[in-house]
N, C-alpha and C. Protein backbone atom coordinates (compact mmCIF):
# COMPACT_ATOMS: atom_id res chain seq x y z
N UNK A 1 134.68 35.39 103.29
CA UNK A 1 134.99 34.38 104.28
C UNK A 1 134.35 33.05 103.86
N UNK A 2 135.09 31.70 103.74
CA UNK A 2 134.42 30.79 103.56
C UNK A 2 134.19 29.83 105.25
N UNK A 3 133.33 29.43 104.80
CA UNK A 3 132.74 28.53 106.10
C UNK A 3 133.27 26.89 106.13
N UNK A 4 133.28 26.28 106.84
CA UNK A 4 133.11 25.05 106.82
C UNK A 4 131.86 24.54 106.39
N UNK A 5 131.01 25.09 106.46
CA UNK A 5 129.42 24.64 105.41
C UNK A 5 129.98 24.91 104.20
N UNK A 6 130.61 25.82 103.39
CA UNK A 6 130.57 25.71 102.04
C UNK A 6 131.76 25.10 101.37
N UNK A 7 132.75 24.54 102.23
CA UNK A 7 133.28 22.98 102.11
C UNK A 7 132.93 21.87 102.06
N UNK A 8 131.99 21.65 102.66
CA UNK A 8 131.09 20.41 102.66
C UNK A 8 129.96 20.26 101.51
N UNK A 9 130.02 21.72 101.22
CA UNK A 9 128.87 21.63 99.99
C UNK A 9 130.15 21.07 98.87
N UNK A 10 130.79 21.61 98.87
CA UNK A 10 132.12 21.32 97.72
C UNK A 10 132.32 19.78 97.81
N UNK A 11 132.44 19.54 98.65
CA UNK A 11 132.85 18.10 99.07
C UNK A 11 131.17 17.09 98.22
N UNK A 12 130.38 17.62 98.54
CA UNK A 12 128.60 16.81 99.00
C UNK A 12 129.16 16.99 96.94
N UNK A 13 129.39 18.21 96.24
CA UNK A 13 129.14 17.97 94.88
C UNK A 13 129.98 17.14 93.80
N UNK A 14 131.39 17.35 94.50
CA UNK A 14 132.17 16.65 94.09
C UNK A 14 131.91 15.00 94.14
N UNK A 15 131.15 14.51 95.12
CA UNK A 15 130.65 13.34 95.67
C UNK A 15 129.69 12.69 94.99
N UNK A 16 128.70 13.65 94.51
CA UNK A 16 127.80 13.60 93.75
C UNK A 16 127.87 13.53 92.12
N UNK A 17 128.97 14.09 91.56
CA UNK A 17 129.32 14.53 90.20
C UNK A 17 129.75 13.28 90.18
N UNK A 18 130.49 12.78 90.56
CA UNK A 18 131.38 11.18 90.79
C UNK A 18 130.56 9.99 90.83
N UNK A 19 129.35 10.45 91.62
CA UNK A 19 128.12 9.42 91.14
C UNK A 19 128.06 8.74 89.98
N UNK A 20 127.57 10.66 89.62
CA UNK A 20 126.83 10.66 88.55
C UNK A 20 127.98 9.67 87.20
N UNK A 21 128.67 9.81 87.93
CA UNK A 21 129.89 9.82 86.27
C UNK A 21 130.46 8.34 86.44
N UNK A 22 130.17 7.76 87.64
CA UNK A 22 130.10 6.34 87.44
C UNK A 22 128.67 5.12 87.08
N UNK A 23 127.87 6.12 87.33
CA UNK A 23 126.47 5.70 86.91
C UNK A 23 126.62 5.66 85.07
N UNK A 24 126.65 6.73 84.80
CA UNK A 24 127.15 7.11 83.39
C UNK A 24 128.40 6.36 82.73
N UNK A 25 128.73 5.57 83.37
CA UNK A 25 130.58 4.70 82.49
C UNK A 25 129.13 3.52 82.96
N UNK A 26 129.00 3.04 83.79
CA UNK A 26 128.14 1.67 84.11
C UNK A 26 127.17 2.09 82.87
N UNK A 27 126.47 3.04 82.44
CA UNK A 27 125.04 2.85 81.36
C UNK A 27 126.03 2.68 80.01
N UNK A 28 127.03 2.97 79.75
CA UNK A 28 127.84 3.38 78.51
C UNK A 28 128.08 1.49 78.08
N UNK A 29 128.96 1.02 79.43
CA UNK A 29 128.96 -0.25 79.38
C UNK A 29 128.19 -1.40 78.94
N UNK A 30 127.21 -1.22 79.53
CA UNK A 30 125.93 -1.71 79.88
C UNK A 30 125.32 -2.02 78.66
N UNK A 31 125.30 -0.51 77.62
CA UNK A 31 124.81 -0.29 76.11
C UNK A 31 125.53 -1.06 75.06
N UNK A 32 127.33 -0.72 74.97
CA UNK A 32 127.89 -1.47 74.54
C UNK A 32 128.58 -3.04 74.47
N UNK A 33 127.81 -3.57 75.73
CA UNK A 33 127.88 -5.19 76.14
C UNK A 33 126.52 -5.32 75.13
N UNK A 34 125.52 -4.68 74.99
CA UNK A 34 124.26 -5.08 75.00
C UNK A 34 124.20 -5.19 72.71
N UNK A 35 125.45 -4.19 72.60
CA UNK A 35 125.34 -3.90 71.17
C UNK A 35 126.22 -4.88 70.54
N UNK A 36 127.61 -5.96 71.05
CA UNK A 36 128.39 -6.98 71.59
C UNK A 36 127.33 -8.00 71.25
N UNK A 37 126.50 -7.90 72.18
CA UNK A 37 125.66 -9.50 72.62
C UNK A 37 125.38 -9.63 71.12
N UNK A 38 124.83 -8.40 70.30
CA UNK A 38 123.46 -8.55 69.53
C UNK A 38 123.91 -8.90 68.46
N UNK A 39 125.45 -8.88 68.12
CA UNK A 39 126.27 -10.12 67.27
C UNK A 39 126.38 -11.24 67.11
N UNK A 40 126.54 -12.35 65.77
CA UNK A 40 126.36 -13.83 66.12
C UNK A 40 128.09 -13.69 65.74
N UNK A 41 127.99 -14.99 66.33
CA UNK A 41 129.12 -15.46 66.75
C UNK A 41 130.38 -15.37 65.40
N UNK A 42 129.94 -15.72 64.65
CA UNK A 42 130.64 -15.33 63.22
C UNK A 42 131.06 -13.67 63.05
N UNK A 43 129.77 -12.75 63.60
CA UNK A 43 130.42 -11.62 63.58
C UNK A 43 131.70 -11.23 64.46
N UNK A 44 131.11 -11.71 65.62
CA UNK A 44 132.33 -11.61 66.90
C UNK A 44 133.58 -11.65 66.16
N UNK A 45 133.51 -13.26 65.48
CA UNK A 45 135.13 -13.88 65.05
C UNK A 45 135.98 -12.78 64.14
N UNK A 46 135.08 -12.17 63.15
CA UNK A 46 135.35 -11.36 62.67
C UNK A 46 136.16 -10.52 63.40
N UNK A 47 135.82 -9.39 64.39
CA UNK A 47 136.55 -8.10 65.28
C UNK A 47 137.51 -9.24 65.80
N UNK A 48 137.34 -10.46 65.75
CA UNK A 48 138.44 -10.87 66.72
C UNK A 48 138.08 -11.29 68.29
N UNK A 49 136.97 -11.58 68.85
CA UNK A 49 136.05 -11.44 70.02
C UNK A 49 135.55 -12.85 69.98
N UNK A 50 135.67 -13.71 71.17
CA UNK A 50 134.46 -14.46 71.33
C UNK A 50 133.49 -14.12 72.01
N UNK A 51 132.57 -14.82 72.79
CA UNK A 51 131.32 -13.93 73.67
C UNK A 51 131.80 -14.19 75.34
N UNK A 52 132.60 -14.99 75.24
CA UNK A 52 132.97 -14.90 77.00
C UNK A 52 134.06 -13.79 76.74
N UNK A 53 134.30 -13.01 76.37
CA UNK A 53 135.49 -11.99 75.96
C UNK A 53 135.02 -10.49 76.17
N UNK A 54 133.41 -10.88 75.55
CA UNK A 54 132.82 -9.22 75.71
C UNK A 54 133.00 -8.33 76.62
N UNK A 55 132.59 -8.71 77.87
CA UNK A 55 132.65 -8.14 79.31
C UNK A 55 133.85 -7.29 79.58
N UNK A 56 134.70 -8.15 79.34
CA UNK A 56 136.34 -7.63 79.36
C UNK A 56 136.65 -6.36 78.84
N UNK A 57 136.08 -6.96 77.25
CA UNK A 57 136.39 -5.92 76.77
C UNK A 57 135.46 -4.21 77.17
N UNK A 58 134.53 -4.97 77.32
CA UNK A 58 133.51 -3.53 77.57
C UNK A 58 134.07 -2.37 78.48
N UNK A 59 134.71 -3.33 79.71
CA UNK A 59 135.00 -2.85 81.16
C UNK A 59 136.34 -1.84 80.50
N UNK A 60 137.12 -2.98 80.22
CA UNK A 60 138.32 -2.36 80.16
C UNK A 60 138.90 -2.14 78.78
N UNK A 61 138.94 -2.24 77.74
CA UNK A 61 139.19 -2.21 76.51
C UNK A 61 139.68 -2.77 75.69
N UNK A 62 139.89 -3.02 74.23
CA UNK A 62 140.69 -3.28 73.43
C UNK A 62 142.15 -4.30 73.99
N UNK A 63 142.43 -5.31 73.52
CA UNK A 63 143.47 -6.04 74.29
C UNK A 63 143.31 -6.52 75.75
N UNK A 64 142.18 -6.06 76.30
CA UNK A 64 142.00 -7.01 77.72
C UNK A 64 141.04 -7.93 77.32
N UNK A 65 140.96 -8.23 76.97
CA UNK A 65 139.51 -9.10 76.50
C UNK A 65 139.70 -10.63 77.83
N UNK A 66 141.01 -10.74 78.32
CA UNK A 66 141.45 -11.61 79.04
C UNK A 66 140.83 -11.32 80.54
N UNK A 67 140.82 -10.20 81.01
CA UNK A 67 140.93 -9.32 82.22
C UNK A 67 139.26 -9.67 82.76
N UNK A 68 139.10 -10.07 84.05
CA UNK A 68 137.76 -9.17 84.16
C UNK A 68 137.80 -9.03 85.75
């Protein structure tokens, strides 16, 4: 027999895992803006990137560099 308590636990982990896993895309980000920054500007030009571009790209990827 399941309960309505062990729905809510389902619910409370699913809630929680989702946290976790947006906490985890925000640190991923966060790292690779930070590995971005630590380029000079000549490198940027290189990939094709200026530095108001990074963000964009971090968030959302490759070809948004426009987007934020």
């Amino acid at each position: 027999m399941i309960s309505a308590f062990s729905h809510g636990n389902r619910r409370r982990r699913r809630g929680f895992s989702t946290v976790l896993g947006r906490i985890g895309e925000w640190m991923r980000h966060r790292r690779d803006a930070r590995a971005l920054e630590g380029l000079t500007d000549d490198q940027l030009k290189d990939i094709g990137l200026s530095r108001a571009e990074i963000e964009g790209v971090v968030r959302f990827g490759p070809g948004s560099a426009g987007r934020t």
